[in-house]
N, C-alpha and C. Protein backbone atom coordinates (compact mmCIF):
# COMPACT_ATOMS: atom_id res chain seq x y z
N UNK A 1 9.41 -10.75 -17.03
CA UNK A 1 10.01 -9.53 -16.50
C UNK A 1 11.38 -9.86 -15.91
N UNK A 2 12.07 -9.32 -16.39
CA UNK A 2 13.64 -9.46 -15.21
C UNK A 2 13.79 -9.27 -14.14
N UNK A 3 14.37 -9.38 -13.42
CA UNK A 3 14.67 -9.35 -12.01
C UNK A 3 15.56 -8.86 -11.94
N UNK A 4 15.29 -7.90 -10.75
CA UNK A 4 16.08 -6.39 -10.12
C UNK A 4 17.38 -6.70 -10.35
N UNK A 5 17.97 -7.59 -9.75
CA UNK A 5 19.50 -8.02 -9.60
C UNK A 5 20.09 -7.84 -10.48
N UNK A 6 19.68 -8.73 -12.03
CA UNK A 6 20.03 -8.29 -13.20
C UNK A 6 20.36 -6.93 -13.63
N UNK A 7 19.31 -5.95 -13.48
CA UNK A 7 19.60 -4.48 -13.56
C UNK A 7 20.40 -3.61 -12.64
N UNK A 8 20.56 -4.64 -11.40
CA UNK A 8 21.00 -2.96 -10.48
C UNK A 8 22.41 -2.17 -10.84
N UNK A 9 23.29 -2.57 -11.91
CA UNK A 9 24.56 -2.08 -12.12
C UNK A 9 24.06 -1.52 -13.22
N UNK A 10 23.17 -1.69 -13.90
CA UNK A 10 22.76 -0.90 -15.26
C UNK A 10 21.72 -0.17 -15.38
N UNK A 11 21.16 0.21 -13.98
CA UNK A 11 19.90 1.05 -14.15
C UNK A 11 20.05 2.79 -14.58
N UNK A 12 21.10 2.79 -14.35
CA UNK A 12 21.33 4.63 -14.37
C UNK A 12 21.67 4.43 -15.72
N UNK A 13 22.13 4.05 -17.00
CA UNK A 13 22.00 4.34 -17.87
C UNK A 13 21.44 3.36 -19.21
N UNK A 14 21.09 3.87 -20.50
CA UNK A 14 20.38 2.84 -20.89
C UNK A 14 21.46 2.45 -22.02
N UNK A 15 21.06 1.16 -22.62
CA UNK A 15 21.87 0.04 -23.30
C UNK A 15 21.09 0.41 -24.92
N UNK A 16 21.92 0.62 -25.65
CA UNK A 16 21.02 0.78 -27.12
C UNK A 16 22.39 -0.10 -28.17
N UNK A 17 21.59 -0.49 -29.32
CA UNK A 17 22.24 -0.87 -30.48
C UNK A 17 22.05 0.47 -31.41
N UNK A 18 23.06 0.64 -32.06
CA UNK A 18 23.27 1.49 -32.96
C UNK A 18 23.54 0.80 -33.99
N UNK A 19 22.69 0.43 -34.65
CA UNK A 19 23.20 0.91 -36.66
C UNK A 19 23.48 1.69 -37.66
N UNK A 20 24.37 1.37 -38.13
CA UNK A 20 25.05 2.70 -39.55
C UNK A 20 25.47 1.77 -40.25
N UNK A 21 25.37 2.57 -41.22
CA UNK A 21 25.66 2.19 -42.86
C UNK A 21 27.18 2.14 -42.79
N UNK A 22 27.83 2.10 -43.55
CA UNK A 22 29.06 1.82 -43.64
C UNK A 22 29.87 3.34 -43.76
N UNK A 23 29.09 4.39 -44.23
CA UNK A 23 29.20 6.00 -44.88
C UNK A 23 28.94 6.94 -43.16
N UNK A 24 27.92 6.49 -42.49
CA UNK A 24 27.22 7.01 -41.41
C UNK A 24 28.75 6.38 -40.27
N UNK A 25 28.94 5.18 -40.35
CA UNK A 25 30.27 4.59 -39.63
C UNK A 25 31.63 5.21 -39.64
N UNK A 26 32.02 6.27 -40.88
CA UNK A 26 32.97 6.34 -41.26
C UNK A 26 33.06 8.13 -40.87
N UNK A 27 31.56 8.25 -41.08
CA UNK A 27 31.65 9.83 -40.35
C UNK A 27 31.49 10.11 -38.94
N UNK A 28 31.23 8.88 -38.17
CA UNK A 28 31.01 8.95 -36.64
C UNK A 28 32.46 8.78 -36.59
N UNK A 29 33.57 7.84 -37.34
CA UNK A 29 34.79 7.53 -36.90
C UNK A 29 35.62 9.02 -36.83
N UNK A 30 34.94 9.93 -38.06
CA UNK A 30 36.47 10.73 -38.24
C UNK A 30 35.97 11.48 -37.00
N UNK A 31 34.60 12.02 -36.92
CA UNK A 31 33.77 12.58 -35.82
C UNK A 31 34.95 12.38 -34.46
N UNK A 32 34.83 11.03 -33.87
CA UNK A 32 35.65 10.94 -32.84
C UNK A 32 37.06 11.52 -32.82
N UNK A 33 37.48 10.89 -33.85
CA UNK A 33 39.20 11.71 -34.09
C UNK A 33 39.13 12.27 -33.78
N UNK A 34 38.19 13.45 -34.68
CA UNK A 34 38.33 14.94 -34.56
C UNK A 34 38.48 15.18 -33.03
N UNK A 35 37.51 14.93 -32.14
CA UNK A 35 37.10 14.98 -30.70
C UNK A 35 37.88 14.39 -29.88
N UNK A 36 38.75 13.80 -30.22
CA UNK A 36 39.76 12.75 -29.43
C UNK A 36 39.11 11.99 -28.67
N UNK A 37 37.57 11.18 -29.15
CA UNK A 37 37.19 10.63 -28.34
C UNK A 37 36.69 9.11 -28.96
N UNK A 38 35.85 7.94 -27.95
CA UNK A 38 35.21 6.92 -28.62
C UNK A 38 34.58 7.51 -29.32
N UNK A 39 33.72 6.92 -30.24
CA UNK A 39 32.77 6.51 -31.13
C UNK A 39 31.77 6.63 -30.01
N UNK A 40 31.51 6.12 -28.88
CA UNK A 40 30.72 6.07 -27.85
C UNK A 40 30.33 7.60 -27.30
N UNK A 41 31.60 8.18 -27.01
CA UNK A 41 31.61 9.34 -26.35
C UNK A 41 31.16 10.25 -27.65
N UNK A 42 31.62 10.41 -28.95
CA UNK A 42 31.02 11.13 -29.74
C UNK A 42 29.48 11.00 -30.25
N UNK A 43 28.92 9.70 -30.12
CA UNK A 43 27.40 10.10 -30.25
C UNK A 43 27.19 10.50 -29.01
N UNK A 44 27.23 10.18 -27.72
CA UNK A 44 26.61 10.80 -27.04
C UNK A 44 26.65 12.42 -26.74
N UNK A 45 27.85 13.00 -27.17
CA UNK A 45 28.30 13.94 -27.82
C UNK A 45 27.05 15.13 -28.38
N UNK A 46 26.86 14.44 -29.74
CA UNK A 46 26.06 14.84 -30.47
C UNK A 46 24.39 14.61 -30.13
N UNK A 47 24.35 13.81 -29.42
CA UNK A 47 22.59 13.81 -29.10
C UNK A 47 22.70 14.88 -28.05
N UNK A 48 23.98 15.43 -27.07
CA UNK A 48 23.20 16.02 -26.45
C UNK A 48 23.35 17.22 -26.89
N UNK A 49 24.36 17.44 -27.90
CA UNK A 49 24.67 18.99 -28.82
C UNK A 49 23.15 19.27 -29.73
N UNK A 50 22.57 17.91 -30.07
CA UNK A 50 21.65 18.14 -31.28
C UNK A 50 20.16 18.64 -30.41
N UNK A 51 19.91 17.86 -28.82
CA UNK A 51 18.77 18.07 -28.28
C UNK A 51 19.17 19.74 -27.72
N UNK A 52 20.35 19.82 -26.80
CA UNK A 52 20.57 21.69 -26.73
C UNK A 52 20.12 22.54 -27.55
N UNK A 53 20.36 22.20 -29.28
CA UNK A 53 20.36 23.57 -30.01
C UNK A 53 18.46 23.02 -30.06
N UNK A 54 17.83 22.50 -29.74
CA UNK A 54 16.33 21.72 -30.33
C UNK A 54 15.49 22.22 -29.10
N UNK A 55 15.56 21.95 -28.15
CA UNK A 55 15.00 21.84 -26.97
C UNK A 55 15.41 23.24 -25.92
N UNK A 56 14.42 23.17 -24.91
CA UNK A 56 15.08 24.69 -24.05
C UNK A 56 14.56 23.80 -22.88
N UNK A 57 14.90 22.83 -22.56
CA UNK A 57 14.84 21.56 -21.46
C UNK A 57 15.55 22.01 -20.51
N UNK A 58 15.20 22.63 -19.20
CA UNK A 58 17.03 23.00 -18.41
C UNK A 58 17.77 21.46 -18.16
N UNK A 59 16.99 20.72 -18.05
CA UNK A 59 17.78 19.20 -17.94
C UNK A 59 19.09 19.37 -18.79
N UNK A 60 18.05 19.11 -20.12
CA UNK A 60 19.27 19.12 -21.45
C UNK A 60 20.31 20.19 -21.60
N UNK A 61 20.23 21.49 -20.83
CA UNK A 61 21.10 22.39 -21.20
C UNK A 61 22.39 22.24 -20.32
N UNK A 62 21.66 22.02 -19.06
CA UNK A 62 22.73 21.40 -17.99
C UNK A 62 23.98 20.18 -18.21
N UNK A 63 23.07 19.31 -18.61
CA UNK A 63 23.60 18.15 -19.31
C UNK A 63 24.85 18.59 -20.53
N UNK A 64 24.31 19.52 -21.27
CA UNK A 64 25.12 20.05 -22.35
C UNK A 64 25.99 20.81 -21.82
N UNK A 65 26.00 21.38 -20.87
CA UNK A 65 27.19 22.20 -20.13
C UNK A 65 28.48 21.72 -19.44
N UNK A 66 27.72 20.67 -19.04
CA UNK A 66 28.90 19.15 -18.47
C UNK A 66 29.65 18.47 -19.11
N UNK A 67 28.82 18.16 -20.47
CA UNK A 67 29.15 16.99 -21.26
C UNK A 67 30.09 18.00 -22.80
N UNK A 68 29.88 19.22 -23.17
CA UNK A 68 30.65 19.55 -24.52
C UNK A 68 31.20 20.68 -23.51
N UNK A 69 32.57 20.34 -24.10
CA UNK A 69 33.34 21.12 -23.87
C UNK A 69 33.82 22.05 -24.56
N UNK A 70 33.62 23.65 -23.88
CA UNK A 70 33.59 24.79 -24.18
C UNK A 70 31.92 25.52 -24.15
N UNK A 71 31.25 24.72 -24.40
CA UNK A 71 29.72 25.19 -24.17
C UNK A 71 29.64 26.14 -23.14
N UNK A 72 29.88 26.26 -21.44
CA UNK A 72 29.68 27.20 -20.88
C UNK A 72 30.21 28.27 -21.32
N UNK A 73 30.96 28.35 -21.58
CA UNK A 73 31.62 29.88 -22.27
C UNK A 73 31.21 30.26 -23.26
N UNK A 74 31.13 29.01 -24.47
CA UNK A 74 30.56 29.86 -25.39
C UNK A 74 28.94 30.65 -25.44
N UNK A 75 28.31 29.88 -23.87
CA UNK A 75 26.93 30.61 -23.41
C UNK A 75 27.57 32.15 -23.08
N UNK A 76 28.48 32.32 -22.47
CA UNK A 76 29.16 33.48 -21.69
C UNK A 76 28.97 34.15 -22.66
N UNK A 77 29.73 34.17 -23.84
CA UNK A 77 30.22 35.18 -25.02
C UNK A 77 29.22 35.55 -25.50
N UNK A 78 28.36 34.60 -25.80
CA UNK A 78 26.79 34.85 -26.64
C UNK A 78 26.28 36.04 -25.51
N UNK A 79 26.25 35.91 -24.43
CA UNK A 79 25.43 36.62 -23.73
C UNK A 79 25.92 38.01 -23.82
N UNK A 80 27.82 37.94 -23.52
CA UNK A 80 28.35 39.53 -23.52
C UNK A 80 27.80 40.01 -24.95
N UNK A 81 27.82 39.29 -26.43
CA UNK A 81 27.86 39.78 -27.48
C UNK A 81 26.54 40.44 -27.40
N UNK A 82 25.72 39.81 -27.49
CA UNK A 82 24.68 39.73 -26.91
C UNK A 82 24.19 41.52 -26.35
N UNK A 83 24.63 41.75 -25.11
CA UNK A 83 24.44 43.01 -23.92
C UNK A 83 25.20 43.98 -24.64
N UNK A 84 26.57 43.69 -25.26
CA UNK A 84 26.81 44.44 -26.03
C UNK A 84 25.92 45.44 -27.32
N UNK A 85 25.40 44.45 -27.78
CA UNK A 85 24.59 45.42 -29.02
C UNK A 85 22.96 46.39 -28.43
N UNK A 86 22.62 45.45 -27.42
CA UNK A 86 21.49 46.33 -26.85
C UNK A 86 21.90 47.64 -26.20
């Protein structure tokens, strides 16, 4: 088992390896462009865009409200469009 010390600067978030194909690499790259962001920042990006539209978690929605930008508003609009037709 490791010892605490080891972890205490890395406990709040977790450490993963990612593998991709060379095709999966090249669409996370343009991905970032597009986003003006890492490679880093765009998967995390997308896991939390992919668990939002999946899940009705308030964790995850919160999370998604922080983390993609434009999401609160585009909740806003959905909702006026939304009140509108009823």
């Amino acid at each position: 088992m490791a010892q605490l010390w080891y972890h205490r600067d890395t406990m709040s978030s977790m450490a993963m390896t990612l593998r991709l194909t060379p095709d999966q690499d090249h669409a996370l790259t343009l991905l970032a462009s597009a986003q003006g962001t890492s490679k880093h920042e765009a998967v995390v990006r997308a896991v939390v865009a992919a668990a939002a539209r999946t899940l009705t978690d308030a964790a995850v929605q919160d999370t998604a409200r922080r983390l993609l930008p434009g999401r609160s508003e585009l909740e806003a609009e959905i909702r006026q469009a939304r009140g509108a037709r009823q």
